[in-house]
Protein backbone atom coordinates (compact mmCIF):
# COMPACT_ATOMS: atom_id res chain seq x y z
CA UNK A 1 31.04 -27.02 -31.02
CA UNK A 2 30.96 -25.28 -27.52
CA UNK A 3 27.78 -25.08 -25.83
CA UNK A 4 28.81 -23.22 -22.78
CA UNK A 5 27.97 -19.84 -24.54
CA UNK A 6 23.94 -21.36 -24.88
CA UNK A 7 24.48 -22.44 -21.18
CA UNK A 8 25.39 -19.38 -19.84
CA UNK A 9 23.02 -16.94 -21.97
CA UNK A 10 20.16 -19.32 -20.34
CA UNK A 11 21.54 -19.11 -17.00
CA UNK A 12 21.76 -14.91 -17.55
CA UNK A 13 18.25 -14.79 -17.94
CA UNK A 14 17.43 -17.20 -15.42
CA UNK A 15 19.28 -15.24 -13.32
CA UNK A 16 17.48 -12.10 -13.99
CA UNK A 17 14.10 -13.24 -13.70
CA UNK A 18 15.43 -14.40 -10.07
CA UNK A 19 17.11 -11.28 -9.04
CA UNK A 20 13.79 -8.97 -10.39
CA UNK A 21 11.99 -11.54 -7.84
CA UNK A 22 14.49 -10.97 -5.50
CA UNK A 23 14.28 -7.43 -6.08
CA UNK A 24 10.46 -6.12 -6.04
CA UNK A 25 10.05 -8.14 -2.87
CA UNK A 26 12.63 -6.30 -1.05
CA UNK A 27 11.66 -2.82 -2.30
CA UNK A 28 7.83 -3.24 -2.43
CA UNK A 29 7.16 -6.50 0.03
CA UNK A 30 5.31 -7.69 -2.08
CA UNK A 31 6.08 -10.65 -4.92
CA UNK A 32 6.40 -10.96 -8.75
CA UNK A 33 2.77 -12.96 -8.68
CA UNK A 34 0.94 -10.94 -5.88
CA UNK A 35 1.80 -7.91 -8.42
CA UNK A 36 0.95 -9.34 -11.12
CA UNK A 37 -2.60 -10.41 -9.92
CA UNK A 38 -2.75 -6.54 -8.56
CA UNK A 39 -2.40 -5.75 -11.87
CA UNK A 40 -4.91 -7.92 -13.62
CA UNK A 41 -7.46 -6.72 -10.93
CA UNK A 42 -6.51 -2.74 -12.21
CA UNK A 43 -7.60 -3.68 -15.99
CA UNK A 44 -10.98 -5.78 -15.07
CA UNK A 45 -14.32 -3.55 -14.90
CA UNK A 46 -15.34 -2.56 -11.60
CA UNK A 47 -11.50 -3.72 -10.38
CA UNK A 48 -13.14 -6.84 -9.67
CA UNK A 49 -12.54 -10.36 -11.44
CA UNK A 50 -13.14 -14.47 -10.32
CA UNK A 51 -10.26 -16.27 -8.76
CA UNK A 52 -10.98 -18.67 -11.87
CA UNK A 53 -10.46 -15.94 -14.41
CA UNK A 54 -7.27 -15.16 -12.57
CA UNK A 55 -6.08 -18.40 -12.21
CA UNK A 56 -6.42 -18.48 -15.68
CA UNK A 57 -4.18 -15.43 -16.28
CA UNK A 58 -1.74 -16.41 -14.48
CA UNK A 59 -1.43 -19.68 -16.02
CA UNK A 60 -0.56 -20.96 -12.38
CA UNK A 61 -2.25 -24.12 -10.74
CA UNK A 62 -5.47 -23.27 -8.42
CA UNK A 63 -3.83 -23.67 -4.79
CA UNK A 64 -0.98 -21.57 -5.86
CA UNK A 65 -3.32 -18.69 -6.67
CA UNK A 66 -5.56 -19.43 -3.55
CA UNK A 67 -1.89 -18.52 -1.66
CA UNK A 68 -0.92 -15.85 -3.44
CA UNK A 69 -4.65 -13.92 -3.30
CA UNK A 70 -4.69 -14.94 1.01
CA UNK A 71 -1.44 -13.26 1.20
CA UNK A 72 -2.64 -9.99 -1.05
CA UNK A 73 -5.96 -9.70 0.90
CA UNK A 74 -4.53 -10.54 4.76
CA UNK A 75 -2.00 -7.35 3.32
CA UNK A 76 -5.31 -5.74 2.73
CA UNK A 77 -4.50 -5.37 -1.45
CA UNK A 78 -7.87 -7.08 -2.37
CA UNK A 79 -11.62 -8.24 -1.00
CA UNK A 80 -12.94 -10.61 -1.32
CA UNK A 81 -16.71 -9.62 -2.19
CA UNK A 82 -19.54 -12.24 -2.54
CA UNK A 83 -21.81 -11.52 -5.46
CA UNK A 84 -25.19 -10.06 -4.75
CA UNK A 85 -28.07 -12.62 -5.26
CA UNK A 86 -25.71 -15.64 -5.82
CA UNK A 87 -23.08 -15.99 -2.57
CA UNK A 88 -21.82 -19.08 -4.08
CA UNK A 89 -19.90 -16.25 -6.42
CA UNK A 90 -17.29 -14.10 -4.91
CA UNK A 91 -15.11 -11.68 -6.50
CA UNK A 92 -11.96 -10.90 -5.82
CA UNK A 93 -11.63 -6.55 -5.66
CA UNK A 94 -8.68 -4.00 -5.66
CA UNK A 95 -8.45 -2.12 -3.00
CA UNK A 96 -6.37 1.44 -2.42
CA UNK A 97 -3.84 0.07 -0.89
CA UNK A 98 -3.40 -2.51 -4.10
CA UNK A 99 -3.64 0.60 -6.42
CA UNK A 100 -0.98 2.38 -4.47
CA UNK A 101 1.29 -0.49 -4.52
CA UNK A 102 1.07 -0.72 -8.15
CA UNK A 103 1.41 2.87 -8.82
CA UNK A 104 4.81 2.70 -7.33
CA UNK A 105 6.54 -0.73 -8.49
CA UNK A 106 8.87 -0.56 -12.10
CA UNK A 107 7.93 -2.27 -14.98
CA UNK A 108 8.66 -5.24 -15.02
CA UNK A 109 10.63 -7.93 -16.77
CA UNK A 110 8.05 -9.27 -19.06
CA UNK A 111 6.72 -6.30 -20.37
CA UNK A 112 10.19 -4.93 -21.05
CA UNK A 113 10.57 -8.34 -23.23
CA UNK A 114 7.05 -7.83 -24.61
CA UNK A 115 8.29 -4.17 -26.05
CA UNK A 116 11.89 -5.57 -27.25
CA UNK A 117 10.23 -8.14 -29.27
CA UNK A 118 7.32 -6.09 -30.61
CA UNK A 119 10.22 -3.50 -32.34
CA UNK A 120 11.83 -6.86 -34.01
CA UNK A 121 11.04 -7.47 -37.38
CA UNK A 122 8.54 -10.37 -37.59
CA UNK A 123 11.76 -12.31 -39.62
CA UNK A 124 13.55 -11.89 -36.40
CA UNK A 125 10.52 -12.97 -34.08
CA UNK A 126 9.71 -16.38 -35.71
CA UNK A 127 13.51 -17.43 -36.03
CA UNK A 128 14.30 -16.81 -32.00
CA UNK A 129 10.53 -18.72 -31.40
CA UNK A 130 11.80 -21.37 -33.85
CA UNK A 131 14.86 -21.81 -31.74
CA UNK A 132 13.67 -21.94 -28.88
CA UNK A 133 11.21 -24.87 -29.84
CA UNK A 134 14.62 -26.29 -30.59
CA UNK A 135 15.59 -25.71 -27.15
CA UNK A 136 12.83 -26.78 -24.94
CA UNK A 137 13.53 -30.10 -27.25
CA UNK A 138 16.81 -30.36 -26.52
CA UNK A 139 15.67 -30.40 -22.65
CA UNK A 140 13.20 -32.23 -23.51
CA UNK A 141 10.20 -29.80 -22.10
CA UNK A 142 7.57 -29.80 -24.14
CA UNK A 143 4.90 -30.74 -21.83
CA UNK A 144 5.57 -28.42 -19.07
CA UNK A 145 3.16 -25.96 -17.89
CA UNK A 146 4.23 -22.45 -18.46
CA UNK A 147 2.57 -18.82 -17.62
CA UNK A 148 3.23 -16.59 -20.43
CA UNK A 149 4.52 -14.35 -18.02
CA UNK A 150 8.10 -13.94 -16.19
CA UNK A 151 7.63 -15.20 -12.52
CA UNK A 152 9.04 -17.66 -9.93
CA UNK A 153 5.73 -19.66 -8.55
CA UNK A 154 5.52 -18.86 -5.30
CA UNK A 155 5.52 -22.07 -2.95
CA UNK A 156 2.86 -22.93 -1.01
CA UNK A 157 2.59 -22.41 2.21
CA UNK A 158 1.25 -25.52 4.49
CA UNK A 159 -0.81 -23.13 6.26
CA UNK A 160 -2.74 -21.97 3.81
């Protein structure tokens, strides 16, 4: 059996996650993850929200979302706001400049992937899940941390 086909159908969507990446930072300067948390902030009451509820969002490890929100509020995207009668607390805040960003950037991959699968029949939905169980066994992935979402992690900069 030839499994180039698998190989390169895996490598065409690695390839497009990488190139959206590639992509939304050169037309928008700003990343996949920075965007993401933008959005998050938009659909929280108040456009505020914990960097622990975010964190947990994003499915990403804590220092990688302490870089990405330094980045989005030195940009001047989000405050950071400390809550009234407890400053242990602070919440993270859209600003206008984060709302404008977002009203101009596409839709992106994930949610075009969310709406593909969502007009599948549920037949269809549970075989390409079962498969790719098969897959991440076959690379033998199963304990890898994943976000739910389509992003490159961004790396961490030894500054921050």
């Amino acid at each position: 059996m030839e499994y180039k086909d698998i190989i390169i159908d895996i490598r065409k969507i690695v390839r497009s996650i990488n190139l959206e990446s590639k992509r939304i930072l050169k037309e928008f300067g700003i990343s996949i993850p920075q965007l993401l948390c933008l959005g998050f902030l938009r659909t929280k009451k108040n456009y505020l929200s914990t960097q622990k509820e975010l964190t947990e969002y994003l499915q990403l490890n804590s220092s990688t979302v302490t870089g990405i929100v330094n980045r989005l509020e030195k940009n001047g995207y989000i405050a950071r706001l400390p809550k009234q009668g407890d400053r242990r607390v602070t919440y993270l805040a859209l600003t206008s400049s984060g709302a404008r960003v977002l009203e101009k950037t596409p839709d992106l991959l994930h949610e075009k992937l969310s709406r593909g699968l969502a007009r599948l029949p549920a037949q269809d939905v549970e075989q390409l899940k079962a498969s790719l169980g098969l897959l991440i066994e076959a690379l033998d992935i199963q304990g890898l941390d994943a976000s739910p979402l389509l992003v490159i992690e961004e790396p961490i900069s030894p500054k921050e």
